[in-house]
N, C-alpha and C. Protein backbone atom coordinates (compact mmCIF):
# COMPACT_ATOMS: atom_id res chain seq x y z
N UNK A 1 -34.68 301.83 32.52
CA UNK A 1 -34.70 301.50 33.91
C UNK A 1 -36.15 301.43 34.39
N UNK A 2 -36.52 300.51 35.82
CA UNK A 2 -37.98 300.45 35.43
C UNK A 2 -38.24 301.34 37.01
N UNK A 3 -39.38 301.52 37.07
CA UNK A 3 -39.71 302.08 38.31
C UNK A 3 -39.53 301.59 39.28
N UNK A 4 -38.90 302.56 40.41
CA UNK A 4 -39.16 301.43 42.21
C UNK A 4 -40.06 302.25 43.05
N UNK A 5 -40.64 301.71 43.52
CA UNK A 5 -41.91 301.80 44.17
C UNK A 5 -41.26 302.29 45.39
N UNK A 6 -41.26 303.30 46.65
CA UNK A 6 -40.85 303.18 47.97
C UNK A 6 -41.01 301.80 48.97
N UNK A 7 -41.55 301.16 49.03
CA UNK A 7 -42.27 299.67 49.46
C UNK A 7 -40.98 299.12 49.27
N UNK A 8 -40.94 299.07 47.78
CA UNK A 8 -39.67 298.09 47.05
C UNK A 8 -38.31 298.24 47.44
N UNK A 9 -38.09 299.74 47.56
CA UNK A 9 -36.57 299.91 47.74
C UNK A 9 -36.85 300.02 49.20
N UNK A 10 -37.50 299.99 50.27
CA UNK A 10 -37.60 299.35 51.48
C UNK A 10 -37.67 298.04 52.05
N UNK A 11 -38.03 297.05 51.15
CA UNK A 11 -38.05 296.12 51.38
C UNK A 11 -36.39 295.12 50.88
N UNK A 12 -36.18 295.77 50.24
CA UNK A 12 -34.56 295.56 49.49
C UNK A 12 -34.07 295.55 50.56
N UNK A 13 -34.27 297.05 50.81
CA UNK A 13 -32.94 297.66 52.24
C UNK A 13 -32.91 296.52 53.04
N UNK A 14 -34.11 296.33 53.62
CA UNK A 14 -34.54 295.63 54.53
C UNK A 14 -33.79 293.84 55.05
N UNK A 15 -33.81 293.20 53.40
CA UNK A 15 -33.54 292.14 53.18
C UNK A 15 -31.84 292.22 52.99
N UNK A 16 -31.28 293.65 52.81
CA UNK A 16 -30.02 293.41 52.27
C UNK A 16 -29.47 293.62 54.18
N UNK A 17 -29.86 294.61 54.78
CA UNK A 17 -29.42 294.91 56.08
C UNK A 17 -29.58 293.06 56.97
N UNK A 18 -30.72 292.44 56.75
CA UNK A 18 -30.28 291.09 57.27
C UNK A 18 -29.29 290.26 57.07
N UNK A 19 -28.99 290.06 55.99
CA UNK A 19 -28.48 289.24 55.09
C UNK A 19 -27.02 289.71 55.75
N UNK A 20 -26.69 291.30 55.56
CA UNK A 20 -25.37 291.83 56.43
C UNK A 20 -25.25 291.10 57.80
N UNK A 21 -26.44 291.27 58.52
CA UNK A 21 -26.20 290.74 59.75
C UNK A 21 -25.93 289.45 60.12
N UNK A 22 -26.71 289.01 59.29
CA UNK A 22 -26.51 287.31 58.95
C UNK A 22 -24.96 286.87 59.09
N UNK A 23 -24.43 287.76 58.17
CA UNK A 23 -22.96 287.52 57.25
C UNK A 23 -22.52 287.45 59.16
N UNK A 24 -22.61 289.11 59.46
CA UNK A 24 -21.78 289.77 60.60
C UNK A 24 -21.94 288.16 61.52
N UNK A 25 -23.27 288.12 61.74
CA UNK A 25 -23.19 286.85 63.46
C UNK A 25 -22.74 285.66 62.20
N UNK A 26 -22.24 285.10 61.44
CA UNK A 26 -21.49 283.85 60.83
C UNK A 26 -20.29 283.79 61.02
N UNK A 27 -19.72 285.34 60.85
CA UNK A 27 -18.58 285.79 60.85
C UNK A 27 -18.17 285.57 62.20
N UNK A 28 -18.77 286.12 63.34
CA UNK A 28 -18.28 286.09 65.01
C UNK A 28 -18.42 284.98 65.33
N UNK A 29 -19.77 283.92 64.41
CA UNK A 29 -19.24 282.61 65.13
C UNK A 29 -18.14 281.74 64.72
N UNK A 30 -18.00 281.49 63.58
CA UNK A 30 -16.68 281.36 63.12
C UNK A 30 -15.21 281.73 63.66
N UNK A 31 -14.99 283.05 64.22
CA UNK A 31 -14.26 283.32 64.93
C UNK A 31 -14.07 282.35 66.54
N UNK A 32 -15.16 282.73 66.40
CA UNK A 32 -15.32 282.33 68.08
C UNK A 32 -15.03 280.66 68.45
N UNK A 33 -15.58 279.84 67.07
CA UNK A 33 -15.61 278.41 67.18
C UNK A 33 -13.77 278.23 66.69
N UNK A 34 -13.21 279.19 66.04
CA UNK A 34 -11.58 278.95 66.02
C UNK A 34 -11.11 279.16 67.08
N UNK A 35 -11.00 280.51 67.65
CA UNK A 35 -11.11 280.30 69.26
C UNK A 35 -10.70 279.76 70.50
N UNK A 36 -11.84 278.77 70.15
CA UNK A 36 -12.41 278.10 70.96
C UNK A 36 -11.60 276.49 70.78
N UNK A 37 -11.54 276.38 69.16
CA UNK A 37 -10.11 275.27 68.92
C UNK A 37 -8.98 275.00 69.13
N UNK A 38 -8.29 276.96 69.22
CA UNK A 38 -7.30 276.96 69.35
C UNK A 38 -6.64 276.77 71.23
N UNK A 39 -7.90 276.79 71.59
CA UNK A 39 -7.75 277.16 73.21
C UNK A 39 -7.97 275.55 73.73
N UNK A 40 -8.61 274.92 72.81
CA UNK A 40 -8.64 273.03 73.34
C UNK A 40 -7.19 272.78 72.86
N UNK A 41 -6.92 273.21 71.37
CA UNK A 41 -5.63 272.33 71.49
C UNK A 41 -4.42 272.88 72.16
N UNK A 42 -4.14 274.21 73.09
CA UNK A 42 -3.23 275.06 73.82
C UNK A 42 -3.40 273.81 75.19
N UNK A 43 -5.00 273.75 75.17
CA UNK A 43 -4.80 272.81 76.78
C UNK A 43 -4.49 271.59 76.60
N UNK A 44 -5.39 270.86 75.48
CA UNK A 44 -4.34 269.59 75.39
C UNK A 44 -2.97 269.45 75.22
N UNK A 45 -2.52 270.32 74.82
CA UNK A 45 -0.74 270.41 74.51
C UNK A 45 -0.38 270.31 75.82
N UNK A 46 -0.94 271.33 76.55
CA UNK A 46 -0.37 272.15 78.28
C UNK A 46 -0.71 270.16 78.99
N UNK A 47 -2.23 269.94 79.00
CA UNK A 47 -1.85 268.49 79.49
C UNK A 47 -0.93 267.34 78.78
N UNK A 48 -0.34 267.46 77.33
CA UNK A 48 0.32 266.17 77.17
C UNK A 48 1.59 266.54 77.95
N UNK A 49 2.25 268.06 77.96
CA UNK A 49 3.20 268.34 78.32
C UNK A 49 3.48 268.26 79.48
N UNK A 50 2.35 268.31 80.85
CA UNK A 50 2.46 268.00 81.79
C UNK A 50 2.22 266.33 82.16
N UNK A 51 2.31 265.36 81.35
CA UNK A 51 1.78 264.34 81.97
C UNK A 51 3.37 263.72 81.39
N UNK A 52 3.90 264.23 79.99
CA UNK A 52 5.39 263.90 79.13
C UNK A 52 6.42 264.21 80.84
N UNK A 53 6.03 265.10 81.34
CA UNK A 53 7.19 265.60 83.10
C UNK A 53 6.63 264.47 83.64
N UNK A 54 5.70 264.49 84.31
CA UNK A 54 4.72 263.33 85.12
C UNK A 54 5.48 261.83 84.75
N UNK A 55 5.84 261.22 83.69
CA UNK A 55 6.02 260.20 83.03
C UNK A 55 7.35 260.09 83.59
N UNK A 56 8.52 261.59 82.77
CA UNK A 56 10.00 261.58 82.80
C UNK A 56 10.52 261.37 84.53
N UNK A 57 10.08 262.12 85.02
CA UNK A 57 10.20 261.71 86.35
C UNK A 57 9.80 260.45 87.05
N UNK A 58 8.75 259.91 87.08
CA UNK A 58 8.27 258.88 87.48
C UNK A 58 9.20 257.86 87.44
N UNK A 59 10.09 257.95 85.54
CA UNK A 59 11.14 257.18 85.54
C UNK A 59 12.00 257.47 85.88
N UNK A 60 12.58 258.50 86.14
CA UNK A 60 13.97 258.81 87.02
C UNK A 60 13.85 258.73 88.40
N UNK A 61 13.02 258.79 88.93
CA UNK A 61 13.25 257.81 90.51
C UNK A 61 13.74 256.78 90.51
N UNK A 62 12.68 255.53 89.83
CA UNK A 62 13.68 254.59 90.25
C UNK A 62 15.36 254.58 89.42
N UNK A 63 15.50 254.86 88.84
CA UNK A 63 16.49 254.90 88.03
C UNK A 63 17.63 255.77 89.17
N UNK A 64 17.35 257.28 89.56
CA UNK A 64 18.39 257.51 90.62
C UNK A 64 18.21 256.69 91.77
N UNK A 65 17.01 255.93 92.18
CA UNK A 65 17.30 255.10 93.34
C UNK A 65 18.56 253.81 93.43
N UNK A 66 18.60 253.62 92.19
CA UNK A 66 19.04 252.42 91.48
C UNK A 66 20.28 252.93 91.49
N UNK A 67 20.80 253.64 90.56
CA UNK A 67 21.88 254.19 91.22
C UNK A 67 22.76 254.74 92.48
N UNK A 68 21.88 255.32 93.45
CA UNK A 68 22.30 255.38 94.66
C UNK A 68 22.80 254.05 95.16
N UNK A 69 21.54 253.02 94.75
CA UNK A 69 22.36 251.65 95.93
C UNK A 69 23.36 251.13 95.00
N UNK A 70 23.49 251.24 93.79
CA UNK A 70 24.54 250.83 93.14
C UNK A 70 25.88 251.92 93.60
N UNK A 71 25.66 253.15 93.74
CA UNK A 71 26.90 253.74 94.06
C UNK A 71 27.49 253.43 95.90
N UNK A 72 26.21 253.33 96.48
CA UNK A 72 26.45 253.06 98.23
C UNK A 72 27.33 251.72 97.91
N UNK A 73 26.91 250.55 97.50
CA UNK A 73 27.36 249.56 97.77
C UNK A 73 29.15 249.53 96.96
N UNK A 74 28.75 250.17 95.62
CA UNK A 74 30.38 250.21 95.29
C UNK A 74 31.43 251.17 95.91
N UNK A 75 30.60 252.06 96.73
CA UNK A 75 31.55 252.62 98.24
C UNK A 75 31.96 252.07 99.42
N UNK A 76 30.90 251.32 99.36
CA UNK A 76 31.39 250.50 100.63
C UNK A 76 32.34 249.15 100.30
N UNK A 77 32.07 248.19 99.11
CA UNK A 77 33.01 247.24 98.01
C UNK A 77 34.29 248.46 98.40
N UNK A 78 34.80 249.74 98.18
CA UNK A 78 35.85 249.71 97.90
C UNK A 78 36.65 250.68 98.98
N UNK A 79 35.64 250.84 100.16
CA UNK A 79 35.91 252.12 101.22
C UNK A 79 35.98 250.72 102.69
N UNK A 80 35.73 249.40 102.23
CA UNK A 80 35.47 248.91 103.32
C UNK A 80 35.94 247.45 103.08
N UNK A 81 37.05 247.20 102.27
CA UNK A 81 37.52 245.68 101.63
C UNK A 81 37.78 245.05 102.67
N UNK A 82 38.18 245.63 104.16
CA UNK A 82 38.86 244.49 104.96
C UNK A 82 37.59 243.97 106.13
N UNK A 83 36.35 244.97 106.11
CA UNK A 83 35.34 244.59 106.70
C UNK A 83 34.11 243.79 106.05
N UNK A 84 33.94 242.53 106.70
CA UNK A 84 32.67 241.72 106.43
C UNK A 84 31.43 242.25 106.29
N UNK A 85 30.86 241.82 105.06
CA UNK A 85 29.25 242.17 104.65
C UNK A 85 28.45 241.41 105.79
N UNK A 86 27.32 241.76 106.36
CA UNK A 86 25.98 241.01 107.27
C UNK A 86 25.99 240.01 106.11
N UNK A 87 24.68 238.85 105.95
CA UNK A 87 24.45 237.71 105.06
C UNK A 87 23.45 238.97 104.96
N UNK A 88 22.49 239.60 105.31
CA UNK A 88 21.44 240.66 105.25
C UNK A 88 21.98 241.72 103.90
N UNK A 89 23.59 242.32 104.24
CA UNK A 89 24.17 243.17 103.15
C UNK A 89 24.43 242.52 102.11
N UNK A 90 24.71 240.78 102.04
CA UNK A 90 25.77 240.46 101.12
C UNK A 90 23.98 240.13 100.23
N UNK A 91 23.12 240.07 100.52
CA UNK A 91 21.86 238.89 99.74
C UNK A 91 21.38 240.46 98.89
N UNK A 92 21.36 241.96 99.55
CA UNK A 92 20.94 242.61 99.09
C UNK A 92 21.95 243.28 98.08
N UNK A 93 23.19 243.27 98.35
CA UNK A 93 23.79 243.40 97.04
C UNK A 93 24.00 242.43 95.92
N UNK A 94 24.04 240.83 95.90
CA UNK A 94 23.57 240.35 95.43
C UNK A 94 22.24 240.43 94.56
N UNK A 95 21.49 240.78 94.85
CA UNK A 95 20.25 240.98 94.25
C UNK A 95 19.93 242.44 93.68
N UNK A 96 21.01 243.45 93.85
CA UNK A 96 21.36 245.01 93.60
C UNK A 96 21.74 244.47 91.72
N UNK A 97 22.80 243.49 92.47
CA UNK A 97 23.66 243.03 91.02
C UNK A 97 23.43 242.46 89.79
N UNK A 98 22.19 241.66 90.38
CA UNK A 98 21.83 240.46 89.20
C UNK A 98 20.42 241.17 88.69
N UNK A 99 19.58 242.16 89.38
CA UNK A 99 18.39 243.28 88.93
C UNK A 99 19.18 243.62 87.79
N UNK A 100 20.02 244.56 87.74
CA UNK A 100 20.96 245.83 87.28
C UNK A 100 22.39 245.29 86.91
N UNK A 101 22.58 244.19 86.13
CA UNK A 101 23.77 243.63 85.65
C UNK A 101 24.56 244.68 84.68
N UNK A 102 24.19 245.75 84.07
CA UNK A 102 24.96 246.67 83.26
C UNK A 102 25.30 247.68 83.61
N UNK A 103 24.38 248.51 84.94
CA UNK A 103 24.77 248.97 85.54
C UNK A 103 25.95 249.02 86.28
N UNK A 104 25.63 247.47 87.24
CA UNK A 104 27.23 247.50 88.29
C UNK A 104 28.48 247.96 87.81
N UNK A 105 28.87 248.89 88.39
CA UNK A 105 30.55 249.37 87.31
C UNK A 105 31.31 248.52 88.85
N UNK A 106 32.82 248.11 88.43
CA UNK A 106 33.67 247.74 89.50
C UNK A 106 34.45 248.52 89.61
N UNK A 107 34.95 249.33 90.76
CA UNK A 107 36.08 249.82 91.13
C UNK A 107 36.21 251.01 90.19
C-alpha cells in the first residue's frame, strides 16, 4: 500500500464531497424537471377536458333548440288540427322541416 500524504486524503475528501453534491443538485433537478412535466401535462389534460364540455355543449344547444321547435310545432300540428297556421307559422315550420328532415317525427 503506498503512502497518503494528509494534503492527499484531503483533497480526495474534498473532490469526493463535490461530486456527492453534484450527484445530490442532479438528482433535485431531475425531480423537479418531472414535476414540473407532470404538472404541464395535469393542465393540459384539465384544459382539453374543459374545452371537450365547452365543445359538447356548444353542440347541444342548437340541437335542444332544434328540438324544442320541432316538438312546439308537432304540438301544435296535433293540439290544434282545426285551427289555421299565420303564412308567418306555416313558412317557419316549413323551413323547421326541410333544415331537420329526420328529425320531424309525425304524430
Amino acid at each position: 500500500m503506498l503512502p497518503v500524504d494528509g494534503r492527499q486524503l484531503e483533497n480526495v475528501k474534498g473532490e469526493l464531497l463535490k461530486l456527492k453534491k453534484k450527484e445530490a443538485a442532479d438528482c433535485q433537478l431531475w425531480h423537479k424537471v418531472s414535476r414540473t412535466e407532470e404538472r404541464k401535462k395535469q393542465k393540459n389534460k384539465e384544459i382539453a377536458d374543459c374545452q371537450t364540455w365547452h365543445n359538447v355543449g356548444r353542440r347541444e344547444e342548437p340541437r335542444k333548440q332544434k328540438n324544442k321547435e320541432i316538438d312546439d310545432w308537432q304540438f301544435a300540428a296535433v293540439s290544434h288540427r282545426d285551427v289555421e297556421l299565420t303564412t308567418e307559422e306555416t313558412i317557419h315550420l316549413v323551413t323547421v322541416v326541410s333544415v331537420y328532415p329526420d328529425d320531424f317525427r309525425l304524430g
